[in-house]
Protein backbone atom coordinates (compact mmCIF):
# COMPACT_ATOMS: atom_id res chain seq x y z
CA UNK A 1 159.71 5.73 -87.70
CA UNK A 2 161.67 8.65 -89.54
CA UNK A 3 158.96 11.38 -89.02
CA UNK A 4 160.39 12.41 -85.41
CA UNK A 5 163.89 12.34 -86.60
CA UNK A 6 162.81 14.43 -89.42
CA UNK A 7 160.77 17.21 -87.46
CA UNK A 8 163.71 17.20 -84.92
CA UNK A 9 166.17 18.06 -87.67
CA UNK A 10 163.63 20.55 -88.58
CA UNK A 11 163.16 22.38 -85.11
CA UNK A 12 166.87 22.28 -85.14
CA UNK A 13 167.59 23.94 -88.19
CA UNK A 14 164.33 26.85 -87.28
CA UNK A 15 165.82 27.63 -84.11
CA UNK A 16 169.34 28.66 -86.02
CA UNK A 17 167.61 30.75 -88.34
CA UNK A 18 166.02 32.15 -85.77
CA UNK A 19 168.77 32.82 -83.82
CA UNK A 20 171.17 33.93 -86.85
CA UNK A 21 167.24 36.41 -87.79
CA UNK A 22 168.51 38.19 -84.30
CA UNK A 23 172.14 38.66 -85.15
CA UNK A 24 174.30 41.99 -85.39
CA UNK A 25 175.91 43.02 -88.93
CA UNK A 26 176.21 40.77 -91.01
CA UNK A 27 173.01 38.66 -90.68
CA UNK A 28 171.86 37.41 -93.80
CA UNK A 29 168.92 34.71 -94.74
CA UNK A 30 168.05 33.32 -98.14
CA UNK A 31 168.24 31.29 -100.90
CA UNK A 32 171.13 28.08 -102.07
CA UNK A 33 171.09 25.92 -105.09
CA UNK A 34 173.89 24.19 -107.27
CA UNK A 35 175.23 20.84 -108.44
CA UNK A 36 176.67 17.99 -106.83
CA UNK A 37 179.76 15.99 -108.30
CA UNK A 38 180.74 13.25 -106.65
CA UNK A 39 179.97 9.16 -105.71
CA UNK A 40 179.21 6.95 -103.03
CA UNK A 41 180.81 4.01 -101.38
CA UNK A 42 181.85 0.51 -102.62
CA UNK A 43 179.35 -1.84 -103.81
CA UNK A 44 179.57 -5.78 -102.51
CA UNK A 45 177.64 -8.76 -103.66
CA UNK A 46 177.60 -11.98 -101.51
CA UNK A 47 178.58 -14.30 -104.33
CA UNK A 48 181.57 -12.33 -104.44
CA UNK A 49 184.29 -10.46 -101.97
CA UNK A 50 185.71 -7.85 -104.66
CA UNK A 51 184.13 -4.58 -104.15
CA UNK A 52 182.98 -2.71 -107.35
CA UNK A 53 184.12 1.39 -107.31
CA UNK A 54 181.77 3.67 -107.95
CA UNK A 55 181.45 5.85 -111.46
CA UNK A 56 180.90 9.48 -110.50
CA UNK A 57 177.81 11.30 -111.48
CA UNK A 58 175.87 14.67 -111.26
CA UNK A 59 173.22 15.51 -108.71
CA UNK A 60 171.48 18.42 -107.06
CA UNK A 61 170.72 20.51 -104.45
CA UNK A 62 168.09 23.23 -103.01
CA UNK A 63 167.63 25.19 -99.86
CA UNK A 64 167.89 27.62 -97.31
CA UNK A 65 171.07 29.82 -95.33
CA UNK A 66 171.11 32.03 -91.92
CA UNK A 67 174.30 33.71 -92.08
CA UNK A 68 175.61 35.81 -89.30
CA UNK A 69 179.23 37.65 -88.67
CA UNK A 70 181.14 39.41 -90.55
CA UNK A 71 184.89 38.84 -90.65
CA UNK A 72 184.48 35.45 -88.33
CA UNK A 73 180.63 34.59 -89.75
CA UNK A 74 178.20 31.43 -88.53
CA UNK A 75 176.16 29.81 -91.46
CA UNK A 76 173.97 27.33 -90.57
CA UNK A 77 172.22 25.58 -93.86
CA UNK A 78 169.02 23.44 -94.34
CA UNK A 79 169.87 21.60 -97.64
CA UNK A 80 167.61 18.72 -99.73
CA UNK A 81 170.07 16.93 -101.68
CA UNK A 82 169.45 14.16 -104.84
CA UNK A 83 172.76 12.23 -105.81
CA UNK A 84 173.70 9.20 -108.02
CA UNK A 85 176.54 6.90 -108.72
CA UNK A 86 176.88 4.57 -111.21
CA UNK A 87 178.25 1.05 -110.52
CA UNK A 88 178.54 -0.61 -114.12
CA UNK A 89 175.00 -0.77 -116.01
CA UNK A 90 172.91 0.39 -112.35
CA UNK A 91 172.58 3.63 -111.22
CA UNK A 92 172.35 4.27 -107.22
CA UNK A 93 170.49 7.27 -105.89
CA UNK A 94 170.30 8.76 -102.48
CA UNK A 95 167.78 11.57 -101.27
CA UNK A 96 168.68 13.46 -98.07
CA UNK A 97 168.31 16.43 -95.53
CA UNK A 98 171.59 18.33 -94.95
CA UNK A 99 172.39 20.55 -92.45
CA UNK A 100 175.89 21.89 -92.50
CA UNK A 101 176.54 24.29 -89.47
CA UNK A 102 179.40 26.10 -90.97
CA UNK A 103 181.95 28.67 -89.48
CA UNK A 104 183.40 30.69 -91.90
CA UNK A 105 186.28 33.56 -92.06
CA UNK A 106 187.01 36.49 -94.50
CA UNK A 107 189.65 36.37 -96.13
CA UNK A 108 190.11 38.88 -99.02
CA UNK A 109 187.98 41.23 -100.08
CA UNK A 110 184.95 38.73 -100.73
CA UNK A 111 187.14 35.90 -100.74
CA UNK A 112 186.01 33.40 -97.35
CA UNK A 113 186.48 30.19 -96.60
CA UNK A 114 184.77 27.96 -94.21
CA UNK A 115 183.85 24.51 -92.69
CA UNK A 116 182.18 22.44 -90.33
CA UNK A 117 180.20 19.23 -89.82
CA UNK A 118 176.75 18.34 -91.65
CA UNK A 119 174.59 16.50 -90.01
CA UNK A 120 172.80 14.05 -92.98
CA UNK A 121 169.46 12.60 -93.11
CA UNK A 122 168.91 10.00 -95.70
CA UNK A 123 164.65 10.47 -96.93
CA UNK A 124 165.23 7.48 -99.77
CA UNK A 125 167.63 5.03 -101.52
CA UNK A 126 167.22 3.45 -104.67
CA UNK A 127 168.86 1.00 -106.64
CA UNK A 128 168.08 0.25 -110.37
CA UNK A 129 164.20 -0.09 -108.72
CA UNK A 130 164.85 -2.17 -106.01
CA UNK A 131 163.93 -1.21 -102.14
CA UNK A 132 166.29 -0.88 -99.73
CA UNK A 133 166.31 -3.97 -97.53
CA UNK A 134 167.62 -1.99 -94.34
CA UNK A 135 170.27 0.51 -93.82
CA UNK A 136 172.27 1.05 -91.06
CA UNK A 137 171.31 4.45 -89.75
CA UNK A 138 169.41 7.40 -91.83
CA UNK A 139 170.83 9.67 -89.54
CA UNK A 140 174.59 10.05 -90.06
CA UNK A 141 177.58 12.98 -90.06
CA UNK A 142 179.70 14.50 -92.47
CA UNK A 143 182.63 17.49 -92.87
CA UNK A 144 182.05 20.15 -94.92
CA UNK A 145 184.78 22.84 -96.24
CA UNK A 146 185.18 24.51 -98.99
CA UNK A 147 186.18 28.27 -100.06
CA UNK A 148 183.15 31.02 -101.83
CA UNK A 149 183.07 34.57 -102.69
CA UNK A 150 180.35 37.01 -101.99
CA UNK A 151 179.05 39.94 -104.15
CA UNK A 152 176.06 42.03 -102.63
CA UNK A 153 173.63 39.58 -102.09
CA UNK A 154 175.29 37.11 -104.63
CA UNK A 155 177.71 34.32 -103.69
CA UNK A 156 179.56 31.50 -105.18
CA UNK A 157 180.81 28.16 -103.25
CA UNK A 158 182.86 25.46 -104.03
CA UNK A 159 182.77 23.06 -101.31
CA UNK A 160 183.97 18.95 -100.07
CA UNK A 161 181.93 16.81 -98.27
CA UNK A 162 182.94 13.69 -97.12
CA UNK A 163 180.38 11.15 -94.55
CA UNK A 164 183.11 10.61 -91.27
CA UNK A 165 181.33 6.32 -91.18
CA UNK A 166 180.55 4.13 -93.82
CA UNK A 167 177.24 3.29 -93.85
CA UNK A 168 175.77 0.32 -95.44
CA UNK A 169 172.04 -0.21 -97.51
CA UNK A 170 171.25 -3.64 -98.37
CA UNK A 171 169.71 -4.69 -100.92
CA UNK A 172 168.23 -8.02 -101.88
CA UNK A 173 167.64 -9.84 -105.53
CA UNK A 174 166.53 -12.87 -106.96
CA UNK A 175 169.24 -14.13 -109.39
CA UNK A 176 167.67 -17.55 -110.82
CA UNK A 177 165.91 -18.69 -107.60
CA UNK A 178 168.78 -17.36 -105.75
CA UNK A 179 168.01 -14.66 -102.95
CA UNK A 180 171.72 -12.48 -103.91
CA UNK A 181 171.95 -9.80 -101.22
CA UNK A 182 173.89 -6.59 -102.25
CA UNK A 183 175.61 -3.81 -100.05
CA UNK A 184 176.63 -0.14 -101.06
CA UNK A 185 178.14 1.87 -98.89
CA UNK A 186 175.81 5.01 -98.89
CA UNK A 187 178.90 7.30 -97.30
CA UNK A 188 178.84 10.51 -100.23
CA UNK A 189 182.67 12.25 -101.01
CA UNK A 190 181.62 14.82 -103.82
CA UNK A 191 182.30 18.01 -104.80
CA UNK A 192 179.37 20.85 -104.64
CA UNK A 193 178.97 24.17 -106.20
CA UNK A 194 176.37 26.53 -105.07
CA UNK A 195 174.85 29.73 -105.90
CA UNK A 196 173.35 31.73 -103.23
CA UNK A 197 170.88 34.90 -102.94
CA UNK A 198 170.45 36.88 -99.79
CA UNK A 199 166.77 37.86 -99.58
């Protein structure tokens, strides 16, 4: 059921390279990688209403950047992402597409900031080993802003992304012949720093 979504996000993301490949100065295309900081949503049990915060942890991220512009710059982004959060002794983990269609502005010298939404595709869930029972949608949208600096083909970015909805995995257990069903709310707000290379 996910492979159309995922070869539409796909096409999507092609045709903006494309399109930033045909650009005037400033065009770049290349390389992104960097850590993730940051947690998901509230965890619920039925046996109980009090939601349980989530500890935050350290991911990753890979992919690719168009850039073009120059002083007022487009940068669209096709991003795989890996984060966790820890809710007491379990550890939650979420695998997803981004793609963060970012406007960004010169400020400085090779000071810029920038932001914009990021359309998120969620590939896989996990939860201590146990298999999502359903999840509300895969395909979801975040905001994206942050501030980087840019050397040659070198640049630095420290961004915030926040999902706009909460959605909800479920998840479902057997606690002493008891079927226990279990909701996070897979919604990330983290902090991610990236390196980039212009190829």
């Amino acid at each position: 059921m996910r492979t159309p979504k995922t070869i539409a996000l796909l096409a999507l993301s092609l045709a903006l390279f494309s399109f930033a490949g045909h650009s005037q100065n400033g065009t770049a295309f290349g390389l992104r990688a960097g850590l993730n900081y940051g947690a998901n949503g509230d965890y619920f049990e039925s046996i109980g209403s009090n939601a349980q915060n989530p500890e935050r942890n350290i991911g990753y991220h890979v992919g690719l950047f168009g850039k073009f512009g120059n002083s007022i710059f487009f940068k669209p982004e096709l991003v795989y992402t890996a984060t966790k959060s820890d809710y007491d002794s379990d550890e939650f983990s979420v695998k997803k597409l981004d793609l963060p269609l970012l406007v960004g502005l010169k400020v400085l010298g090779p000071l810029n900031v920038f932001g914009g939404p990021s359309v998120q595709y969620i590939l896989d869930i996990d939860f201590e080993g146990l298999s999502a029972r359903n999840i509300e949608n895969d395909l979801t949208l975040g905001l994206n802003f942050g501030i980087g600096v840019s050397f040659n083909k070198f640049g630095v970015d420290l961004r915030y992304e926040r999902g706009f909805n909460s959605n909800e995995a479920t998840f479902i257990t057997n606690n002493f012949g008891t079927n226990v069903s279990s909701r996070i709310d897979t919604r990330p707000e983290q902090l991610i720093l990236s390196l980039s290379l212009a190829l």
